[in-house]
C-alpha atoms as a PDB file:
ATOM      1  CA  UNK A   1      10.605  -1.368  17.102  1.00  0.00           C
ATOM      2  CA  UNK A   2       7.513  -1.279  18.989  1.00  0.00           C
ATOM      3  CA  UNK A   3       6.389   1.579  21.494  1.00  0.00           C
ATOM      4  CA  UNK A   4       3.314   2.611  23.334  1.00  0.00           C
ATOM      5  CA  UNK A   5       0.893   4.954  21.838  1.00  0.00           C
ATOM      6  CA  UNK A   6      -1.830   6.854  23.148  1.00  0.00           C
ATOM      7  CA  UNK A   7      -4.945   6.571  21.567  1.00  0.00           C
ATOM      8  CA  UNK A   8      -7.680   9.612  21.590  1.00  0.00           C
ATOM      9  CA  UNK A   9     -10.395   7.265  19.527  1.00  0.00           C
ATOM     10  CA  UNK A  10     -10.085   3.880  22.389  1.00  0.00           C
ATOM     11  CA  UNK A  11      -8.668   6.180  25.333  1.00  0.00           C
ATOM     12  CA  UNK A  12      -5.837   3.523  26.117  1.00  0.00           C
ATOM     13  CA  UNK A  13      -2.580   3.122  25.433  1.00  0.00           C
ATOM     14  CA  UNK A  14      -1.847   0.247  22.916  1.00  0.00           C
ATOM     15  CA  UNK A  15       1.459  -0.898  21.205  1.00  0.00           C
ATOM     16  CA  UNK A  16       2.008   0.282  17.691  1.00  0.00           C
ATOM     17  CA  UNK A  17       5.155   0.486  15.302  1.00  0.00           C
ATOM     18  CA  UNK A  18       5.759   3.869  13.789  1.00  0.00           C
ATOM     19  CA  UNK A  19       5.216   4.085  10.623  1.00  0.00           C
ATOM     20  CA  UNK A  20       6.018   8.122   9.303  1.00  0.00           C
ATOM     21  CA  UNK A  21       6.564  11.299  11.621  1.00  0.00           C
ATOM     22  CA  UNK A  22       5.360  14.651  10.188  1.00  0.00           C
ATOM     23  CA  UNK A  23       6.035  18.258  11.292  1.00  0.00           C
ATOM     24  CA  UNK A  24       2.995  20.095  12.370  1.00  0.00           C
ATOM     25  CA  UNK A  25       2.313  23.789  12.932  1.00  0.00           C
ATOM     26  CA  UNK A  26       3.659  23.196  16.983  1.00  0.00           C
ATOM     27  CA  UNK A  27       4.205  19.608  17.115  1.00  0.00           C
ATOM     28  CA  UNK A  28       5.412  16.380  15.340  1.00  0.00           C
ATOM     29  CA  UNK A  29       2.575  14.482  14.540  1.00  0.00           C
ATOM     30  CA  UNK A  30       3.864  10.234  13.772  1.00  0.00           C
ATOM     31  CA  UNK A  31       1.522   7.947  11.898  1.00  0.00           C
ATOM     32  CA  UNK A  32       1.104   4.462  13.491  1.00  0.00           C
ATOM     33  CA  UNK A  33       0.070   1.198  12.996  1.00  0.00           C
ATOM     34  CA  UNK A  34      -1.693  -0.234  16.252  1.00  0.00           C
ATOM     35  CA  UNK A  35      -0.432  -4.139  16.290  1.00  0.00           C
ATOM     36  CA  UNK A  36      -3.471  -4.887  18.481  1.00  0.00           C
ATOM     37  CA  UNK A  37      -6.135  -3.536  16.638  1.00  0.00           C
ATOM     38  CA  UNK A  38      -4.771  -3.786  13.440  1.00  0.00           C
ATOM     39  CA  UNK A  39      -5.233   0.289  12.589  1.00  0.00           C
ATOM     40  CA  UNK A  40      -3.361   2.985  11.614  1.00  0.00           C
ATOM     41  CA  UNK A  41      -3.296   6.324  13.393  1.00  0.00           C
ATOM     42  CA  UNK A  42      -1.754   9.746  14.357  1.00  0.00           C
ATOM     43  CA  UNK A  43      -0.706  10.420  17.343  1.00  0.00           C
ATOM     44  CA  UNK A  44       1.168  13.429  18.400  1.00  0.00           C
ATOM     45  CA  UNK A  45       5.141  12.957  19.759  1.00  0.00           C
ATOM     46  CA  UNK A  46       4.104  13.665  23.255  1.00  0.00           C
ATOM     47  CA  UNK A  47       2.087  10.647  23.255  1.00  0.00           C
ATOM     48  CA  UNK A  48       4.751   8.152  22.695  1.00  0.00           C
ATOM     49  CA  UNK A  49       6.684   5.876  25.525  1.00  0.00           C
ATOM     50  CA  UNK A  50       9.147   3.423  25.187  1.00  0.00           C
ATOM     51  CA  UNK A  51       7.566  -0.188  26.049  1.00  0.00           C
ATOM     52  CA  UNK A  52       8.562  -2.047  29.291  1.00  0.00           C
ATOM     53  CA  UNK A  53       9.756  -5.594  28.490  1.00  0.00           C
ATOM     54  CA  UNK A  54       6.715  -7.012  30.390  1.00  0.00           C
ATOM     55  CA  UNK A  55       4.440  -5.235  27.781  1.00  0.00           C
ATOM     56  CA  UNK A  56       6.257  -6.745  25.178  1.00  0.00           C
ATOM     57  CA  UNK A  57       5.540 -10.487  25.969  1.00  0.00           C
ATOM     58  CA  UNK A  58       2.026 -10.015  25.373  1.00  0.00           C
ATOM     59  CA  UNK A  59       1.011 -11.963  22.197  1.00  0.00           C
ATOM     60  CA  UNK A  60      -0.250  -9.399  18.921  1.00  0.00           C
ATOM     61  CA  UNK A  61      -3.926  -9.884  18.881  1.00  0.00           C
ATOM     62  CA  UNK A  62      -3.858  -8.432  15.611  1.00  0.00           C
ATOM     63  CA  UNK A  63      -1.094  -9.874  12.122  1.00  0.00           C
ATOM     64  CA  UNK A  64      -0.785  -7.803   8.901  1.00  0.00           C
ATOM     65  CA  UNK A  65      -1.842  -9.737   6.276  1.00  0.00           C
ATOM     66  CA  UNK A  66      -2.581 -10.509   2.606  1.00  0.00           C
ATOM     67  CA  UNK A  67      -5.385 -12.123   0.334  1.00  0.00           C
ATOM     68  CA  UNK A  68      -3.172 -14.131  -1.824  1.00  0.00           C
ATOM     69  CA  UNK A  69      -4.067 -13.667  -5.930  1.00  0.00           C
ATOM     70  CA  UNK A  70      -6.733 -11.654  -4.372  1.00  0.00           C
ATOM     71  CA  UNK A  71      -7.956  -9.085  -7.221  1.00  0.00           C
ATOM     72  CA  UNK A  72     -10.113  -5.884  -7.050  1.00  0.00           C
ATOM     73  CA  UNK A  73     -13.162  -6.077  -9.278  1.00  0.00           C
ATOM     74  CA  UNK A  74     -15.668  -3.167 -10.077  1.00  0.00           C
ATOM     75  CA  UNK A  75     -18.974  -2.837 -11.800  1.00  0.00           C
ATOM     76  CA  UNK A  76     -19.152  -1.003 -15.218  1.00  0.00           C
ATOM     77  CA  UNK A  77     -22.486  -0.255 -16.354  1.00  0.00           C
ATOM     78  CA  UNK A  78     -23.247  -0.041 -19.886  1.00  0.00           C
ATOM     79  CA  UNK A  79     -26.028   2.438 -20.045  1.00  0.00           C
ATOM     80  CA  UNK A  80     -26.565   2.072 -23.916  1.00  0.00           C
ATOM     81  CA  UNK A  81     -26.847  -1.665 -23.815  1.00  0.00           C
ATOM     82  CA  UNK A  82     -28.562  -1.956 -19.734  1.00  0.00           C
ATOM     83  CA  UNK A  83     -26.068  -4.146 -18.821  1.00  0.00           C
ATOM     84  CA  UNK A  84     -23.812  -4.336 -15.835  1.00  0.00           C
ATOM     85  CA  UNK A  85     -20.845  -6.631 -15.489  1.00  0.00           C
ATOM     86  CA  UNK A  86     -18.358  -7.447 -13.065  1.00  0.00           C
ATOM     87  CA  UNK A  87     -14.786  -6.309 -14.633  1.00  0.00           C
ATOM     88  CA  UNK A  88     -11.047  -6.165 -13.131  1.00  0.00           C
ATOM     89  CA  UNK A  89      -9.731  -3.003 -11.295  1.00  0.00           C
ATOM     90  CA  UNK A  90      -6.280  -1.465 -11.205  1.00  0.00           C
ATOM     91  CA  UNK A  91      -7.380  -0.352  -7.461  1.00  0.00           C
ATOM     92  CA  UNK A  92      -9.460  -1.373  -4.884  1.00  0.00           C
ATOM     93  CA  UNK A  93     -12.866   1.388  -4.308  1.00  0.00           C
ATOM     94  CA  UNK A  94     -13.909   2.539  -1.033  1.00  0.00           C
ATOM     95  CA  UNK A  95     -17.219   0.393  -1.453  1.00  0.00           C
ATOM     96  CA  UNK A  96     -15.974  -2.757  -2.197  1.00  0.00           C
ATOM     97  CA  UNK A  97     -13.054  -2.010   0.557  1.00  0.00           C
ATOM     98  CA  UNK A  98     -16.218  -1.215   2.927  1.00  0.00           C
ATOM     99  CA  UNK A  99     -17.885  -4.786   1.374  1.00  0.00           C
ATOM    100  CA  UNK A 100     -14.950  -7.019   2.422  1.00  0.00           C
ATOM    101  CA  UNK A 101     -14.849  -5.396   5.863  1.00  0.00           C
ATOM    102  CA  UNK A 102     -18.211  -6.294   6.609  1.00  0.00           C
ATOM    103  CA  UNK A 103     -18.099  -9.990   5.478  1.00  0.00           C
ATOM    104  CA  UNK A 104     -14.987 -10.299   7.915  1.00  0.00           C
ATOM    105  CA  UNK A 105     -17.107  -9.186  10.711  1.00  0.00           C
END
């Protein structure tokens, strides 16, 4: 289901699915995913409307998506030997996560 979110960081409201709701210290606070802008955020509860139908026909200018048989890699430097070489990762780092964003820009 798809509601309408305010956002502190773009001062607009934008459509977003919810995601997970948390209980603060004097509020529920409900994680997001912005289908416009393709982000996740937190919101708190008293920043959440139902969407009018007109909203709703809007096209997504943002899809979820996947790299298919797309595999994180890492550098390991051998410090003994000088070397450095490209090697397979169980997890994707911040860096190269940082990398990839910039090349899609």
């Amino acid at each position: 289901q798809i509601y309408v979110v305010f956002s502190e960081e773009l001062k607009c409201w934008c459509r977003a699915v919810i995601k997970s709701i948390m209980y603060c210290t004097d509020h529920y606070q409900t994680e997001c995913f912005l289908v416009d802008y393709a982000k996740y955020i937190f919101v708190k509860s008293k920043d959440i409307r139902v969407a009018l139908e007109a909203f709703m026909q809007i096209p997504y200018r943002a899809k979820k998506c996947r790299l298919y048989r797309t595999k994180p890699v890492t550098l390991r430097i051998d410090f003994c030997e000088d070397t450095a070489k490209i090697v397979p990762a169980k997890r994707w780092d911040s860096a190269a996560t940082r990398y990839f964003q910039n090349l899609l820009k």
